[in-house]
Protein backbone atom coordinates (compact mmCIF):
# COMPACT_ATOMS: atom_id res chain seq x y z
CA UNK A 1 117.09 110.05 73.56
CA UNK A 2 115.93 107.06 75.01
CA UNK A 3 113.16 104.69 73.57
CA UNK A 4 110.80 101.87 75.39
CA UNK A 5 109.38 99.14 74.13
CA UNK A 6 106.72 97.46 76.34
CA UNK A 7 105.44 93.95 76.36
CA UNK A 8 102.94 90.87 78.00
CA UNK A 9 99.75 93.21 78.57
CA UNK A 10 96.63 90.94 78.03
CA UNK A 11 93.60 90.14 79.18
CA UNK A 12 93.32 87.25 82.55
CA UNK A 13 91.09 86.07 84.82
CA UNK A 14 90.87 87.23 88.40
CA UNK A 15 93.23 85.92 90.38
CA UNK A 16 95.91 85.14 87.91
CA UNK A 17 98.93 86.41 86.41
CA UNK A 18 100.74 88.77 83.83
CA UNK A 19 104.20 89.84 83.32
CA UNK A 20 105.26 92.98 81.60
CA UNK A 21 108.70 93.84 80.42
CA UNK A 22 110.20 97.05 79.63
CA UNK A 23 113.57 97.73 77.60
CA UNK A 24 115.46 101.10 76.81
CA UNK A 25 117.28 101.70 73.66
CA UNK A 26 118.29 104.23 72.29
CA UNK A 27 117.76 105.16 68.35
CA UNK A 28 120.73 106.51 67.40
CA UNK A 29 123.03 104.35 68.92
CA UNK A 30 124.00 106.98 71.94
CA UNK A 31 125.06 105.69 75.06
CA UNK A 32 122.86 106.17 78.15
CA UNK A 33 123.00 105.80 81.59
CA UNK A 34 119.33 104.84 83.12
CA UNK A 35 118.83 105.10 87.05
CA UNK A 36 115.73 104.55 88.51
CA UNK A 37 113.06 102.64 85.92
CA UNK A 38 109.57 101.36 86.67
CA UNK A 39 105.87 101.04 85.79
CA UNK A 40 102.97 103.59 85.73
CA UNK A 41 99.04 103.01 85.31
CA UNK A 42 96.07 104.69 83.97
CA UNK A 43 92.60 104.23 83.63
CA UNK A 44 90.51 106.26 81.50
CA UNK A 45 89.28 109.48 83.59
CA UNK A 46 92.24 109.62 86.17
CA UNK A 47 96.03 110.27 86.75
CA UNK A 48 98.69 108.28 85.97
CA UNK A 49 99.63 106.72 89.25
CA UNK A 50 103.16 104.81 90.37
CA UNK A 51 102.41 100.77 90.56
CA UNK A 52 106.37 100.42 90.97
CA UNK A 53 110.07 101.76 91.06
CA UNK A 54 113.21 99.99 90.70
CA UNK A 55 116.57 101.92 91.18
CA UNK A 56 120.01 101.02 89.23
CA UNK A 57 120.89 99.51 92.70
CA UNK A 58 118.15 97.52 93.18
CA UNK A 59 115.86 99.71 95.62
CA UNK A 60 112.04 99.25 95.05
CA UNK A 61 109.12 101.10 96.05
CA UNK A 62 105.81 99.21 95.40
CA UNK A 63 102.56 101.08 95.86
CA UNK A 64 100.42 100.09 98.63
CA UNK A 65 97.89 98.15 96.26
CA UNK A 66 99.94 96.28 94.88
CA UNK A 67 102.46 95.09 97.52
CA UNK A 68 102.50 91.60 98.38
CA UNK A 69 101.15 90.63 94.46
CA UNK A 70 103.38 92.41 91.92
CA UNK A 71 107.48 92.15 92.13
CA UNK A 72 109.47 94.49 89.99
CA UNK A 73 112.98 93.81 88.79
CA UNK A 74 115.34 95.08 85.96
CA UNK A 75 118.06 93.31 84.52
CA UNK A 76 120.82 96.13 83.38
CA UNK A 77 122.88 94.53 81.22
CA UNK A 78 119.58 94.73 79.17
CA UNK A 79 118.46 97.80 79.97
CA UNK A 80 114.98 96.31 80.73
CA UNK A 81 112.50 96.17 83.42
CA UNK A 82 110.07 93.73 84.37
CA UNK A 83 106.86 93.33 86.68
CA UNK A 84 105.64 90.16 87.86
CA UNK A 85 102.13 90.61 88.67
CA UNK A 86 99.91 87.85 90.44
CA UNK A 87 96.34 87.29 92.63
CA UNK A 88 95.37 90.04 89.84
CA UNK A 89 91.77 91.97 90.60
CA UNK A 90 89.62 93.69 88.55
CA UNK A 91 90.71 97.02 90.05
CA UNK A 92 94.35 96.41 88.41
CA UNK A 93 92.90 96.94 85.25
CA UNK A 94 94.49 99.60 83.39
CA UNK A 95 96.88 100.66 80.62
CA UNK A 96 100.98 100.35 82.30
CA UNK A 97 103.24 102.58 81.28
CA UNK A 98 106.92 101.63 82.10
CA UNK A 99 109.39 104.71 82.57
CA UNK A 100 113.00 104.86 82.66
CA UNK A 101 114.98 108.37 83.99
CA UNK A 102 118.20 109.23 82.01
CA UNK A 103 119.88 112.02 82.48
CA UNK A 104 117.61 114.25 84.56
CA UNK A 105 115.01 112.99 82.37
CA UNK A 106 112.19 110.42 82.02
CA UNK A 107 111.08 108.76 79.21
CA UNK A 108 107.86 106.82 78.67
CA UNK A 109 107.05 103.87 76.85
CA UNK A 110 103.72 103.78 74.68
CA UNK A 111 101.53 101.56 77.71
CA UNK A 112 100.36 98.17 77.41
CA UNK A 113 96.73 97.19 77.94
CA UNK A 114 95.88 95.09 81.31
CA UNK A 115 92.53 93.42 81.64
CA UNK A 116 91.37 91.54 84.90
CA UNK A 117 87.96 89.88 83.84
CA UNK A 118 86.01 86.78 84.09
């Protein structure tokens, strides 16, 4: 079992910037192996769609919205993932969910508000 604890949602004004972090632990002490990890978003009404995916090597796969303004990276001595978002719109509002896969299987954190208003 692997737990996420997310962090740095907010609200900002257009064209400015956020970071959320993501870290994996796991409750009862078990040791886990985590490969790819990354960040999901939702707004109310619609699927869950990938904003970015990190792999244990370092790989990453940004969706097309988003490349060019948001960097993902992990740090794995941590266990933790992290997106750097910037030039923020209102259409990147949206609750982000950060994922990690263990195992065969993914786990989701809880999501973290973000709000791009005036």
């Amino acid at each position: 079992q692997v737990q996420l604890v997310e962090s740095g949602g907010g609200l900002v004004q257009p064209g400015g910037s956020l970071r959320l972090s993501c870290a994996a632990s796991s409750p009862s002490r078990s040791r886990f192996s985590i490969n790819s990890m990354g960040w999901f978003r939702q707004v109310p009404g619609k699927q869950r769609d990938l904003v970015a995916q990190i792999t244990s090597g370092g790989t990453t796969n940004y969706a097309d919205s988003v490349k060019g303004r948001f960097t993902i990276s992990r740090d794995n001595t941590k266990n933790a993932v992290y997106l750097q978002m910037g030039s923020l719109k209102p259409e990147d509002t949206a609750v982000y969910y950060c994922y990690a896969d263990s195992w065969g299987r993914r786990y989701w954190g809880q999501g973290t508000q973000v709000t791009v208003s005036s």
